[in-house]
C-alpha atoms as a PDB file:
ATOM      1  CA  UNK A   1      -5.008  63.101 156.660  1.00  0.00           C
ATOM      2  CA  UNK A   2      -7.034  61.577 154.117  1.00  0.00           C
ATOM      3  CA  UNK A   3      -8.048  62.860 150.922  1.00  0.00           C
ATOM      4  CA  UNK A   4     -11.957  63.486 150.793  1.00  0.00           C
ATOM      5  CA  UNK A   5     -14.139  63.776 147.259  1.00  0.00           C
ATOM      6  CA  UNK A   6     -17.814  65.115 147.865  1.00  0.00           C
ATOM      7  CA  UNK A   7     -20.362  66.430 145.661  1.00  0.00           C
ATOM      8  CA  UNK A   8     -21.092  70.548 145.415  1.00  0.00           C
ATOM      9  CA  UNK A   9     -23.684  72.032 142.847  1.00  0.00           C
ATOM     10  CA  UNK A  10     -21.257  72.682 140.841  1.00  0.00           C
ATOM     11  CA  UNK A  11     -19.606  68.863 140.730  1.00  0.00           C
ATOM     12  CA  UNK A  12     -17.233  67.053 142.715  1.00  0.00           C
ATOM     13  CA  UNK A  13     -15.107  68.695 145.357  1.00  0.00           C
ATOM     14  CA  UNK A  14     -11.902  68.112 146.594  1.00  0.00           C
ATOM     15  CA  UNK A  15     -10.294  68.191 150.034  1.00  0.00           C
ATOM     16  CA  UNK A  16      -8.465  67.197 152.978  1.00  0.00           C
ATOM     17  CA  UNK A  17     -10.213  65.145 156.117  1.00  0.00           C
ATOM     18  CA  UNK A  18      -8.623  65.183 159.846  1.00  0.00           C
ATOM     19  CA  UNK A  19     -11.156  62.653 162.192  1.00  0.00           C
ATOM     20  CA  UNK A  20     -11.973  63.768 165.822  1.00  0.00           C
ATOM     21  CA  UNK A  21     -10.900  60.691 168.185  1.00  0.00           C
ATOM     22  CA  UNK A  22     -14.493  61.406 169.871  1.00  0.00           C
ATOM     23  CA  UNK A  23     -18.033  60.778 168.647  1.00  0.00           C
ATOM     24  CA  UNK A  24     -18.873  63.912 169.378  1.00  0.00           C
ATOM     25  CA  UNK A  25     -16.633  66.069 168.951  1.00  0.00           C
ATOM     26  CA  UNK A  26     -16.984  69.520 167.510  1.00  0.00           C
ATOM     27  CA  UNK A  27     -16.325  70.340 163.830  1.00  0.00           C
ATOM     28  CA  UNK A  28     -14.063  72.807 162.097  1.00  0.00           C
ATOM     29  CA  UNK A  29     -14.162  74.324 158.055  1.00  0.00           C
ATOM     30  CA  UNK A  30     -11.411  76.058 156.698  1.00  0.00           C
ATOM     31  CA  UNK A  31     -11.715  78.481 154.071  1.00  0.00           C
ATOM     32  CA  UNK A  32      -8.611  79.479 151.492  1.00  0.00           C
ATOM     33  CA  UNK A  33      -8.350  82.641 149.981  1.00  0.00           C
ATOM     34  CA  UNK A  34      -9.212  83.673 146.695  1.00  0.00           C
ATOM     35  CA  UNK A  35      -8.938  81.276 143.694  1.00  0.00           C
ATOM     36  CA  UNK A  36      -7.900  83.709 141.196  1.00  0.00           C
ATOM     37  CA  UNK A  37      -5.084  84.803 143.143  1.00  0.00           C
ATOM     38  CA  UNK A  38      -3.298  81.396 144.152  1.00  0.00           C
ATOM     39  CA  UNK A  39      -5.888  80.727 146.935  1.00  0.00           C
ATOM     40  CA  UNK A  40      -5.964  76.953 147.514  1.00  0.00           C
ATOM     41  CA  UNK A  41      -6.828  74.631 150.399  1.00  0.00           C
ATOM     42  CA  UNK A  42      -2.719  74.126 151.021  1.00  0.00           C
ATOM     43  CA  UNK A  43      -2.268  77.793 151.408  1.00  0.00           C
ATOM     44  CA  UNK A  44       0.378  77.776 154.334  1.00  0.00           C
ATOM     45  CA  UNK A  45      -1.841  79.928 156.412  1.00  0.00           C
ATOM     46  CA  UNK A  46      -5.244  77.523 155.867  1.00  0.00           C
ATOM     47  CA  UNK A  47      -2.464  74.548 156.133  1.00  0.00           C
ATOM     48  CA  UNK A  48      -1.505  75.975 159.624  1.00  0.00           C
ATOM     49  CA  UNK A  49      -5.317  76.708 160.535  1.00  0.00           C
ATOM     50  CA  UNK A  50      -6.150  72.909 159.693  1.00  0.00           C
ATOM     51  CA  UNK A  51      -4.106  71.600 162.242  1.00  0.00           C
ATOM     52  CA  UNK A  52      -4.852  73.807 164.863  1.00  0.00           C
ATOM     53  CA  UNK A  53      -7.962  72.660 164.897  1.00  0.00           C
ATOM     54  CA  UNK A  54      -6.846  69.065 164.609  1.00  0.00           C
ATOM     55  CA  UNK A  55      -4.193  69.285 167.504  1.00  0.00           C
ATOM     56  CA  UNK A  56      -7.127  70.143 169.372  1.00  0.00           C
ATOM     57  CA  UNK A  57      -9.849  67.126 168.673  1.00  0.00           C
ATOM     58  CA  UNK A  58     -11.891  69.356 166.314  1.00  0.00           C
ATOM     59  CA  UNK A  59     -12.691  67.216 162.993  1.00  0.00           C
ATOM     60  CA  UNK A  60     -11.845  69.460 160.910  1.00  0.00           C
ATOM     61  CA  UNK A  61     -11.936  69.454 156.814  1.00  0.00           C
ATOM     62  CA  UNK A  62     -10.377  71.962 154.338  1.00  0.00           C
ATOM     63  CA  UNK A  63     -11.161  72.145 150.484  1.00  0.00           C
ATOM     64  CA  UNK A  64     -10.526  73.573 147.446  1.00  0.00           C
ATOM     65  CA  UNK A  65     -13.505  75.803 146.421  1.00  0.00           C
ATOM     66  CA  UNK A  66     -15.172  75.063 142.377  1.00  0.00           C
ATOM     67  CA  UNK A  67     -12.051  75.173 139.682  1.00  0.00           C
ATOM     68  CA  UNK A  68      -9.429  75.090 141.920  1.00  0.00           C
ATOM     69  CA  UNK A  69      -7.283  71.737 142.141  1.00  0.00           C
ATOM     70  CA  UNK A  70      -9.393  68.671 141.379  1.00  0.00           C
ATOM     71  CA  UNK A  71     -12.816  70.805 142.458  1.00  0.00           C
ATOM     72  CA  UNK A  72     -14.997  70.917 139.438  1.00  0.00           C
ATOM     73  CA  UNK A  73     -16.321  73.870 137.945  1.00  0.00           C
ATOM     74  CA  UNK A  74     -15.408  77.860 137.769  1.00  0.00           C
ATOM     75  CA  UNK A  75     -14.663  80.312 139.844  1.00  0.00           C
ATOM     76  CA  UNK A  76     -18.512  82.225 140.920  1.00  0.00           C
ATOM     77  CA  UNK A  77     -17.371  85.242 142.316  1.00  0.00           C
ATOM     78  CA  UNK A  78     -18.509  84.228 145.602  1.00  0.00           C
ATOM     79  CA  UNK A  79     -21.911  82.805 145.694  1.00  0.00           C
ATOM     80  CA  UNK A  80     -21.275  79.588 144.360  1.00  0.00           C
ATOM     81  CA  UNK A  81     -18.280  79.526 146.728  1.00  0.00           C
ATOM     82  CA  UNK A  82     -20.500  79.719 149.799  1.00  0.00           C
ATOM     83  CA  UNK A  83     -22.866  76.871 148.237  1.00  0.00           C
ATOM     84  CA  UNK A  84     -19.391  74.953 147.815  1.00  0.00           C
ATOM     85  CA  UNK A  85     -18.716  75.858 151.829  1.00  0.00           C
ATOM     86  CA  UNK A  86     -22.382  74.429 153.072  1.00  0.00           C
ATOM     87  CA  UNK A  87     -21.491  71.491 151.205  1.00  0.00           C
ATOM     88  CA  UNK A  88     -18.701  70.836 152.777  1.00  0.00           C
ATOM     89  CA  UNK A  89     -20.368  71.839 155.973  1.00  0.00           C
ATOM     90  CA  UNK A  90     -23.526  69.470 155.159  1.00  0.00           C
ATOM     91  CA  UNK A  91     -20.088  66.819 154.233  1.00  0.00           C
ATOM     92  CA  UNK A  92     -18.650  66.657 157.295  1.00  0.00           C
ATOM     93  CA  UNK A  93     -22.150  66.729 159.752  1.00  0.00           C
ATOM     94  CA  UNK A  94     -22.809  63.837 157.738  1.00  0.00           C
ATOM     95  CA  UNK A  95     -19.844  61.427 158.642  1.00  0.00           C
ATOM     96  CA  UNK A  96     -20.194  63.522 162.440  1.00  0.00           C
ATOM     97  CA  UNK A  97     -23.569  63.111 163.229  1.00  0.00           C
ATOM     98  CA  UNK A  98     -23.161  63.454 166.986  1.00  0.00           C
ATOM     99  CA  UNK A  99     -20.942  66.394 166.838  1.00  0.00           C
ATOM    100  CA  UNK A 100     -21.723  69.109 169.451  1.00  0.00           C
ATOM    101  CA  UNK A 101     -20.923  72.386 167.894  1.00  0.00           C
ATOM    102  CA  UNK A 102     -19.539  74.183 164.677  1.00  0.00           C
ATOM    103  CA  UNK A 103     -16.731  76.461 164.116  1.00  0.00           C
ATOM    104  CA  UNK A 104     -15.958  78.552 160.247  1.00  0.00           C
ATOM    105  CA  UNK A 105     -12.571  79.946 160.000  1.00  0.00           C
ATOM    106  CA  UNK A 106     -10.867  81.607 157.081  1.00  0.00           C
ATOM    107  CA  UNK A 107      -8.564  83.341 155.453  1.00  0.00           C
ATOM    108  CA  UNK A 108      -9.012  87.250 153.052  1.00  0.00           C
ATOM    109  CA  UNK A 109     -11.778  85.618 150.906  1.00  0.00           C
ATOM    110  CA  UNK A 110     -12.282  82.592 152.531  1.00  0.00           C
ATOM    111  CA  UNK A 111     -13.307  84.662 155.610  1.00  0.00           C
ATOM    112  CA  UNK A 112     -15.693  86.386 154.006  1.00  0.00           C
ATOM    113  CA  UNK A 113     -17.246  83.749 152.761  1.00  0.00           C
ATOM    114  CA  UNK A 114     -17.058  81.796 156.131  1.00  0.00           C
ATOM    115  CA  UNK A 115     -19.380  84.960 157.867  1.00  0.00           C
ATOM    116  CA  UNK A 116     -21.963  84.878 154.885  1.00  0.00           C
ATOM    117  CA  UNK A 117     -22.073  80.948 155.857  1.00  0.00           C
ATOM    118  CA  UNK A 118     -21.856  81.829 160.170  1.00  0.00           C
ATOM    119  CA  UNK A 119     -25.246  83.822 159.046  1.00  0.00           C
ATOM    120  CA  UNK A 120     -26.837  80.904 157.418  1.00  0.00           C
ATOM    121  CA  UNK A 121     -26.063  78.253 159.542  1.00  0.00           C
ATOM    122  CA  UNK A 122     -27.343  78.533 163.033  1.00  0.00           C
ATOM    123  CA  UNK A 123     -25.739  75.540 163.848  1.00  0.00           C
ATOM    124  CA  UNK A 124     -22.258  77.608 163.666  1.00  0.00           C
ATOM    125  CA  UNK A 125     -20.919  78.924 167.162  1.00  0.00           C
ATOM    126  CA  UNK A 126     -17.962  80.615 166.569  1.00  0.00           C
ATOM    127  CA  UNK A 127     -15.164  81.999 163.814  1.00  0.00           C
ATOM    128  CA  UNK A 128     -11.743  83.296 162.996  1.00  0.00           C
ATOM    129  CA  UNK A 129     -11.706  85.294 160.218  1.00  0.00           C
ATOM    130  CA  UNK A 130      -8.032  86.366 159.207  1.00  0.00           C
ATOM    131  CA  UNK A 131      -7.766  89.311 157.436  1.00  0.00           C
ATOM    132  CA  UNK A 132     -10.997  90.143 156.197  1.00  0.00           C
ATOM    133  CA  UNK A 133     -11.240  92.159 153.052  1.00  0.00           C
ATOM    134  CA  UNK A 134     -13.499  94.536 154.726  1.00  0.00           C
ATOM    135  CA  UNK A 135     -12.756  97.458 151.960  1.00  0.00           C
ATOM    136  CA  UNK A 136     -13.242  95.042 148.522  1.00  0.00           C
ATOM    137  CA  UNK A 137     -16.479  92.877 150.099  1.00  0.00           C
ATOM    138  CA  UNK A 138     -19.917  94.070 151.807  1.00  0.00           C
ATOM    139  CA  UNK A 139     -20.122  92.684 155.224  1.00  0.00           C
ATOM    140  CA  UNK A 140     -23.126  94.623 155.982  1.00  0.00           C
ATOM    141  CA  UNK A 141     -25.043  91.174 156.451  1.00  0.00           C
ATOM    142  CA  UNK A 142     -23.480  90.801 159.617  1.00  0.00           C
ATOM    143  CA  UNK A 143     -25.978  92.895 161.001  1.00  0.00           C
ATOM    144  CA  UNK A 144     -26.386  90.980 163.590  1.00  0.00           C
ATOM    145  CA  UNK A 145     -23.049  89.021 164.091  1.00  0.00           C
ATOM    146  CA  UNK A 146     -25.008  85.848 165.429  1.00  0.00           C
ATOM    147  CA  UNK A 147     -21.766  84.720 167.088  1.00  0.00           C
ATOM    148  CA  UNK A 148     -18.646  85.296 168.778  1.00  0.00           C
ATOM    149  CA  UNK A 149     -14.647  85.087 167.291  1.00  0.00           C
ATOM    150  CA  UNK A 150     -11.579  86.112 166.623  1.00  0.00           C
ATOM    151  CA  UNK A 151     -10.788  88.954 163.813  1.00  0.00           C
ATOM    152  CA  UNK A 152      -6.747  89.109 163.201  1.00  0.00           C
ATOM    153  CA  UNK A 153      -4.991  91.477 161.159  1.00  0.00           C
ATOM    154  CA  UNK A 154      -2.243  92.797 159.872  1.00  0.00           C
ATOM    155  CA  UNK A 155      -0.707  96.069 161.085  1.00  0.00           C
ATOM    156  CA  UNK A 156       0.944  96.630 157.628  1.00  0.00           C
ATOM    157  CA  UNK A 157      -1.886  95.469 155.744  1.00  0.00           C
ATOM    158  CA  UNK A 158      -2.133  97.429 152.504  1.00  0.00           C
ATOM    159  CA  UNK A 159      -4.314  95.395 150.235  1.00  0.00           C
ATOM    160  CA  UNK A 160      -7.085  95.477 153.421  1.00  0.00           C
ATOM    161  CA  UNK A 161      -6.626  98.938 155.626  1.00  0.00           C
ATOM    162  CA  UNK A 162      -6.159  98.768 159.004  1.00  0.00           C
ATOM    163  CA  UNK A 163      -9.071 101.661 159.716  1.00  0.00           C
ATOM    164  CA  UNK A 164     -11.807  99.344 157.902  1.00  0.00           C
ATOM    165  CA  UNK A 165     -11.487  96.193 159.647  1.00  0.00           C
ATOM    166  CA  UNK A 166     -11.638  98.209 162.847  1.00  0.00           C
ATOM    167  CA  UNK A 167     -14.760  99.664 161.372  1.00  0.00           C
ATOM    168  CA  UNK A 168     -15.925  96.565 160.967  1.00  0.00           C
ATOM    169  CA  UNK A 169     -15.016  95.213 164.272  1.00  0.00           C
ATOM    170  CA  UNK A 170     -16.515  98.319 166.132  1.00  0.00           C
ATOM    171  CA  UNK A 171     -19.830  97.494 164.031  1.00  0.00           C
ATOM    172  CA  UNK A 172     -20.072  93.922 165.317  1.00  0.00           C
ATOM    173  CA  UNK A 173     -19.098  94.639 169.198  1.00  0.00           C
ATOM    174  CA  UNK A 174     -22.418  96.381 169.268  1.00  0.00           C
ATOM    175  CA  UNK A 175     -24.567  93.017 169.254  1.00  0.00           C
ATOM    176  CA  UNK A 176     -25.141  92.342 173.178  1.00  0.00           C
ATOM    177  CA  UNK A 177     -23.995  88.940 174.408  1.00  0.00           C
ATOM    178  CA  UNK A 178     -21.406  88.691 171.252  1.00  0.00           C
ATOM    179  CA  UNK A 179     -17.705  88.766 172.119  1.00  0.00           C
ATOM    180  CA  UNK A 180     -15.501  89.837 169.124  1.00  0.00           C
ATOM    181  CA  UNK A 181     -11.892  89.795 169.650  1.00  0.00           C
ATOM    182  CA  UNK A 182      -9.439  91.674 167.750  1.00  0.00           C
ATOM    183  CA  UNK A 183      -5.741  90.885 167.533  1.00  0.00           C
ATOM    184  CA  UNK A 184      -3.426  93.078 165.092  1.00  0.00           C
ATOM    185  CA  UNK A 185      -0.363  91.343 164.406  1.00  0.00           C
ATOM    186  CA  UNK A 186       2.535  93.907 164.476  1.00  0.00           C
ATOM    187  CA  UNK A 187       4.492  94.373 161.159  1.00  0.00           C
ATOM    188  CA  UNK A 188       2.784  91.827 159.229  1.00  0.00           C
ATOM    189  CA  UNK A 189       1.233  92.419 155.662  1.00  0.00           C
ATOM    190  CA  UNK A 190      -2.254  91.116 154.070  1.00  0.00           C
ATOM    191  CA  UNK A 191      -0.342  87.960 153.803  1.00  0.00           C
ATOM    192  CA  UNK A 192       1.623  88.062 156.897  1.00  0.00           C
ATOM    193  CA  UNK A 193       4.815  87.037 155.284  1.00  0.00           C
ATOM    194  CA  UNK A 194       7.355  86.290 157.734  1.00  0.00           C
ATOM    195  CA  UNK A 195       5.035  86.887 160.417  1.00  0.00           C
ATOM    196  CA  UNK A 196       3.221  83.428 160.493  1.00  0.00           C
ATOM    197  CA  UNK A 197       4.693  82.593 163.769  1.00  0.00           C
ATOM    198  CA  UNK A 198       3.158  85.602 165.831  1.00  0.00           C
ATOM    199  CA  UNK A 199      -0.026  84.927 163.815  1.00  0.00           C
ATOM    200  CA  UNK A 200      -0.755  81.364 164.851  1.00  0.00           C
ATOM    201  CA  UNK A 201       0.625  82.619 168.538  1.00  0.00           C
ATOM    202  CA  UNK A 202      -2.513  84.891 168.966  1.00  0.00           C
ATOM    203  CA  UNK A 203      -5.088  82.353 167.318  1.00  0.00           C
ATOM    204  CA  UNK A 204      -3.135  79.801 169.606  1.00  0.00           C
ATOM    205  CA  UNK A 205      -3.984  82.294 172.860  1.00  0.00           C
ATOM    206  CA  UNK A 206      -7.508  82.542 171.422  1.00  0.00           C
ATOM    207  CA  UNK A 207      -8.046  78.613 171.702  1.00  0.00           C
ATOM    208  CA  UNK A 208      -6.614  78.892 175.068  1.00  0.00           C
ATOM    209  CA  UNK A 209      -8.753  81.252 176.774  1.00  0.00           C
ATOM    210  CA  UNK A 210     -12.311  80.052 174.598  1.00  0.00           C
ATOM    211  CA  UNK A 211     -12.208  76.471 172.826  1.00  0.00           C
ATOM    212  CA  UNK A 212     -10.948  74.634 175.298  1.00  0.00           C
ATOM    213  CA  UNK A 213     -14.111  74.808 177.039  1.00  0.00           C
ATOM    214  CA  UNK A 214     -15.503  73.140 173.448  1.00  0.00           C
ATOM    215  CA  UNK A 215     -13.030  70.182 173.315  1.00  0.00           C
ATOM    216  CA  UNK A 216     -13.066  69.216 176.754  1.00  0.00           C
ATOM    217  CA  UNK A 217     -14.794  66.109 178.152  1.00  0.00           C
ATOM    218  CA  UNK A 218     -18.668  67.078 179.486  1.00  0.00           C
ATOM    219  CA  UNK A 219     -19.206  66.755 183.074  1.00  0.00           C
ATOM    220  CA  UNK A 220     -20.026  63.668 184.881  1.00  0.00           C
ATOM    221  CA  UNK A 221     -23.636  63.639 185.226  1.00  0.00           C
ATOM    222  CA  UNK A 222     -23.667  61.201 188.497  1.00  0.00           C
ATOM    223  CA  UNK A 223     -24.839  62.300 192.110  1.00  0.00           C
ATOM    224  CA  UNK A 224     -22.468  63.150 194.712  1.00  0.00           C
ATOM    225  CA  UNK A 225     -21.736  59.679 196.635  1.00  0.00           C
ATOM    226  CA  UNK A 226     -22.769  57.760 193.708  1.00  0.00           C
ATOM    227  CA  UNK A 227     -21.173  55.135 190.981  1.00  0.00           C
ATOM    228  CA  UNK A 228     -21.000  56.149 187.550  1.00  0.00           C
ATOM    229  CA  UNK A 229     -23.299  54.083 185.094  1.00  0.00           C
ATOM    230  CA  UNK A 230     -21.079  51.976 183.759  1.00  0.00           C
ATOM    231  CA  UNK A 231     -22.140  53.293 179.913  1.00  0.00           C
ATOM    232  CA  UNK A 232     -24.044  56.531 179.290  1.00  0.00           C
ATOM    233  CA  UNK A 233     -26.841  56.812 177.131  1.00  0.00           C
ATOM    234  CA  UNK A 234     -26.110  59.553 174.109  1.00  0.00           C
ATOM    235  CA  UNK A 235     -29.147  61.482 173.294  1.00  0.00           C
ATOM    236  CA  UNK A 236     -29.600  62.161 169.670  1.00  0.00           C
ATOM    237  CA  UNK A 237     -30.846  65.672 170.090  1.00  0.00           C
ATOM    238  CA  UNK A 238     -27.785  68.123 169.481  1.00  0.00           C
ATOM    239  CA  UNK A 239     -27.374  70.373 172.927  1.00  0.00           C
ATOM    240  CA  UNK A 240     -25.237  73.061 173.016  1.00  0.00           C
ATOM    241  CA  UNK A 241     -21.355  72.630 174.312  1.00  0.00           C
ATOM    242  CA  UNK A 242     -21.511  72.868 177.824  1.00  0.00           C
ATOM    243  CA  UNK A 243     -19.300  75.808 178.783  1.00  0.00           C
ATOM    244  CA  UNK A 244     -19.322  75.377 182.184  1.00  0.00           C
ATOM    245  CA  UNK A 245     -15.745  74.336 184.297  1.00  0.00           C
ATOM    246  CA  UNK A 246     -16.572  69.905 184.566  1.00  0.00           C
ATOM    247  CA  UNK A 247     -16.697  68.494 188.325  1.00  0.00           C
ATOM    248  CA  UNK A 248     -14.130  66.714 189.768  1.00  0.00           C
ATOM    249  CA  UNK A 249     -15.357  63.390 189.407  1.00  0.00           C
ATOM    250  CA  UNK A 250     -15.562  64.295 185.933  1.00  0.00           C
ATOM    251  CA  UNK A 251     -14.777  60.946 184.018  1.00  0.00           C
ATOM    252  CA  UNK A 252     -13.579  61.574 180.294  1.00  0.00           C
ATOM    253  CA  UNK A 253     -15.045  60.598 176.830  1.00  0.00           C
ATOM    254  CA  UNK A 254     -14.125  56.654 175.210  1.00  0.00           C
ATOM    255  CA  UNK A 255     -11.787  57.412 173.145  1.00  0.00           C
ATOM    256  CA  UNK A 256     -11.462  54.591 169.827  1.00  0.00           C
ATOM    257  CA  UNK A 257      -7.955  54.175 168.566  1.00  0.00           C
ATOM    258  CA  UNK A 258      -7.965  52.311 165.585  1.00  0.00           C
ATOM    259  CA  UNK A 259      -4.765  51.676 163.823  1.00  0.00           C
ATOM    260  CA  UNK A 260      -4.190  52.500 160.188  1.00  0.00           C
ATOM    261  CA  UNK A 261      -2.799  50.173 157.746  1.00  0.00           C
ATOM    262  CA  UNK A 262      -1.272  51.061 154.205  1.00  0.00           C
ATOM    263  CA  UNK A 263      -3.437  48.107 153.055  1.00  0.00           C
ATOM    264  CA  UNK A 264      -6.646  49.970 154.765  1.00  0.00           C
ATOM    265  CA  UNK A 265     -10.091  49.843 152.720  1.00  0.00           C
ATOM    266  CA  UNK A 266     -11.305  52.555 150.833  1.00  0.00           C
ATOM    267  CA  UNK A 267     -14.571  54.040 152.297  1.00  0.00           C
ATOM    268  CA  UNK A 268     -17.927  55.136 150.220  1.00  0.00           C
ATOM    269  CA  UNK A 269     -20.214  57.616 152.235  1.00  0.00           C
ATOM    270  CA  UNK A 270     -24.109  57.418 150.430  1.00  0.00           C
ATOM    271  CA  UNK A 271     -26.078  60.991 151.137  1.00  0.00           C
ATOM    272  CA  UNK A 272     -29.853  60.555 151.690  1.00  0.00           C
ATOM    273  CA  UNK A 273     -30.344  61.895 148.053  1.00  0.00           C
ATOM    274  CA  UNK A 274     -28.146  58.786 146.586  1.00  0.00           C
ATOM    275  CA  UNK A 275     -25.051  60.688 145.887  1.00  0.00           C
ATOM    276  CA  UNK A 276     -21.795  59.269 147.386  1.00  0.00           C
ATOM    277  CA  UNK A 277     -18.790  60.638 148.972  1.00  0.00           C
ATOM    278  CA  UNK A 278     -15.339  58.976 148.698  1.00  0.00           C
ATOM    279  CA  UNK A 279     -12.708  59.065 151.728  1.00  0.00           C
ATOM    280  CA  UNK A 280      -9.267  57.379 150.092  1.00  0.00           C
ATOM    281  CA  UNK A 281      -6.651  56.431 152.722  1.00  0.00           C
END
C-alpha cells in the first residue's frame, strides 16, 4: 500500500495507492467524509471500502481531501473538494492508462462529492454512495443519474433521514436503462457504529451480483477450432467492459508479479504539464 503525493489546485495531496495486478484493470476512488468533522482517508468505513476494491483487482486510490493530513490547503466547502477528487481521478488514469472502466465510491460527504464528479466524468461507470446527506446537500444535479450503483443506508440514521434518501433514490430510478440499488442496513446509525459488518456484507453482495463482470478476464477472441495468437495486440482506444458471460476457451489476462523489496526505488511520475507525482514504497 504505498503512500502516493500528487498535485491538486490547491497544492500537494496526500494518499494511499493499491496497484491492479493487470494492465488494464478497472480503477476505483474513495471518498472520506467531511473534513471538519474527523473525515479522513483512514476513516474505518473508507479503510474498509479501499480494500474491497483491492481484494477484487480494482486499482484503487484513497486521499485526504485539501487541509486534511499532509493535503495542502483549506477546507472549500465542497467545490474545491471535487477539483481535489478529479485530480486524483486524472492521478490514477495517469499511472493506468489502459484501464477499462471507472468506479467513485464514498462515504456522507465524500459521496456527495463522488456523484457531482460521476456527472462530470463520463468516463465513470458506476458508484456506491454510503449514506448520502441527501437533507444537508442539493443532489438535484443528478438529473439524469448517468450511471448505475449502490445507495446504502442506515435504518437509524438521524443526522441523514431515512424518508430523504428514499426520495432521492425514487428520483434517480426514473432514468431508463439506470439500475439504482438500495440496501438499508437494519439498526445502524449515520455512522453505522457497530454495524460495519452487515454494511460491507451488502456492498460485498453488490460486487457479487455486478463487478465481477468488470474484473473478470475478457473473452477469448479466437475462432472456434482455432489456436490462440500466441500474444494479443492491445488497442489503445478505451472500449467499454465487456459485460457479457466469457467463452469457454476463455484464456485469462498475464498477470506480472513483481516482488517488493524494503530496499525498492522510489518512483517519480512527470504529468504532461511538468508537474511530478511521487509514489514512496
Amino acid at each position: 500500500m504505498p503512500e502516493v503525493i500528487f498535485n491538486g489546485s490547491a497544492g500537494r495531496i496526500e494518499g494511499r495507492y493499491h496497484p491492479a495486478r493487470v494492465k488494464n484493470a478497472p480503477i476505483a476512488i474513495v471518498l472520506h467524509p467531511h473534513p471538519q468533522f474527523g473525515g479522513t482517508m483512514n476513516h474505518q468505513i473508507v479503510y474498509q471500502l479501499y480494500y474491497a476494491f483491492a481484494h477484487r483487482n480494482f486499482a484503487v486510490l484513497r486521499f485526504n481531501f485539501r487541509g486534511v493530513g499532509r493535503s495542502q490547503g483549506s477546507f472549500d466547502h465542497g467545490q474545491g473538494e471535487l477539483s481535489d477528487a478529479a485530480s486524483a481521478l486524472d492521478w490514477a488514469q495517469s499511472i493506468n492508462p489502459e484501464a477499462r472502466s471507472c468506479w467513485i465510491a464514498g462515504f456522507s460527504f465524500g459521496a456527495w462529492i463522488g456523484m457531482q464528479l460521476l456527472m462530470r466524468r463520463p468516463e465513470i461507470e458506476g458508484f456506491i454512495s454510503i449514506a448520502p446527506p441527501a437533507n444537508l446537500y442539493d443532489f438535484s444535479f443528478l438529473a439524469p443519474c448517468p450511471s448505475s450503483g449502490l445507495i446504502v443506508h442506515g435504518e437509524k440514521d438521524a443526522v441523514v433521514p431515512y424518508k430523504d434518501v428514499a426520495s432521492l433514490v425514487e428520483k434517480l430510478k426514473t432514468q431508463k436503462g439506470i439500475v439504482i440499488e438500495q440496501k438499508v442496513i437494519p439498526g445502524a446509525n449515520h455512522f453505522f457504529d457497530a454495524r460495519i459488518e452487515p454494511l460491507m456484507a451488502a456492498i460485498s453482495g453488490f460486487f457479487m451480483s455486478k463487478i465481477r463482470s468488470v474484473t473478470r478476464p475478457p473473452p477469448s477472441r479466437c475462432a472456434p477450432g482455432s489456436s490462440p495468437r500466441p500474444r494479443a495486440t492491445r488497442s489503445k482506444v478505451r472500449a467499454p467492459p465487456d459485460r457479457s458471460a466469457p467463452a469457454q476457451n476463455a484464456r485469462p489476462a498475464p498477470v506480472t508479479i513483481r516482488t517488493r523489496t524494503s530496499s525498492a526505488p522510489r518512483i517519480t511520475w512527470s504529468s504532461a504539464s511538468g508537474a511530478s507525482s511521487k509514489l514512496r514504497r
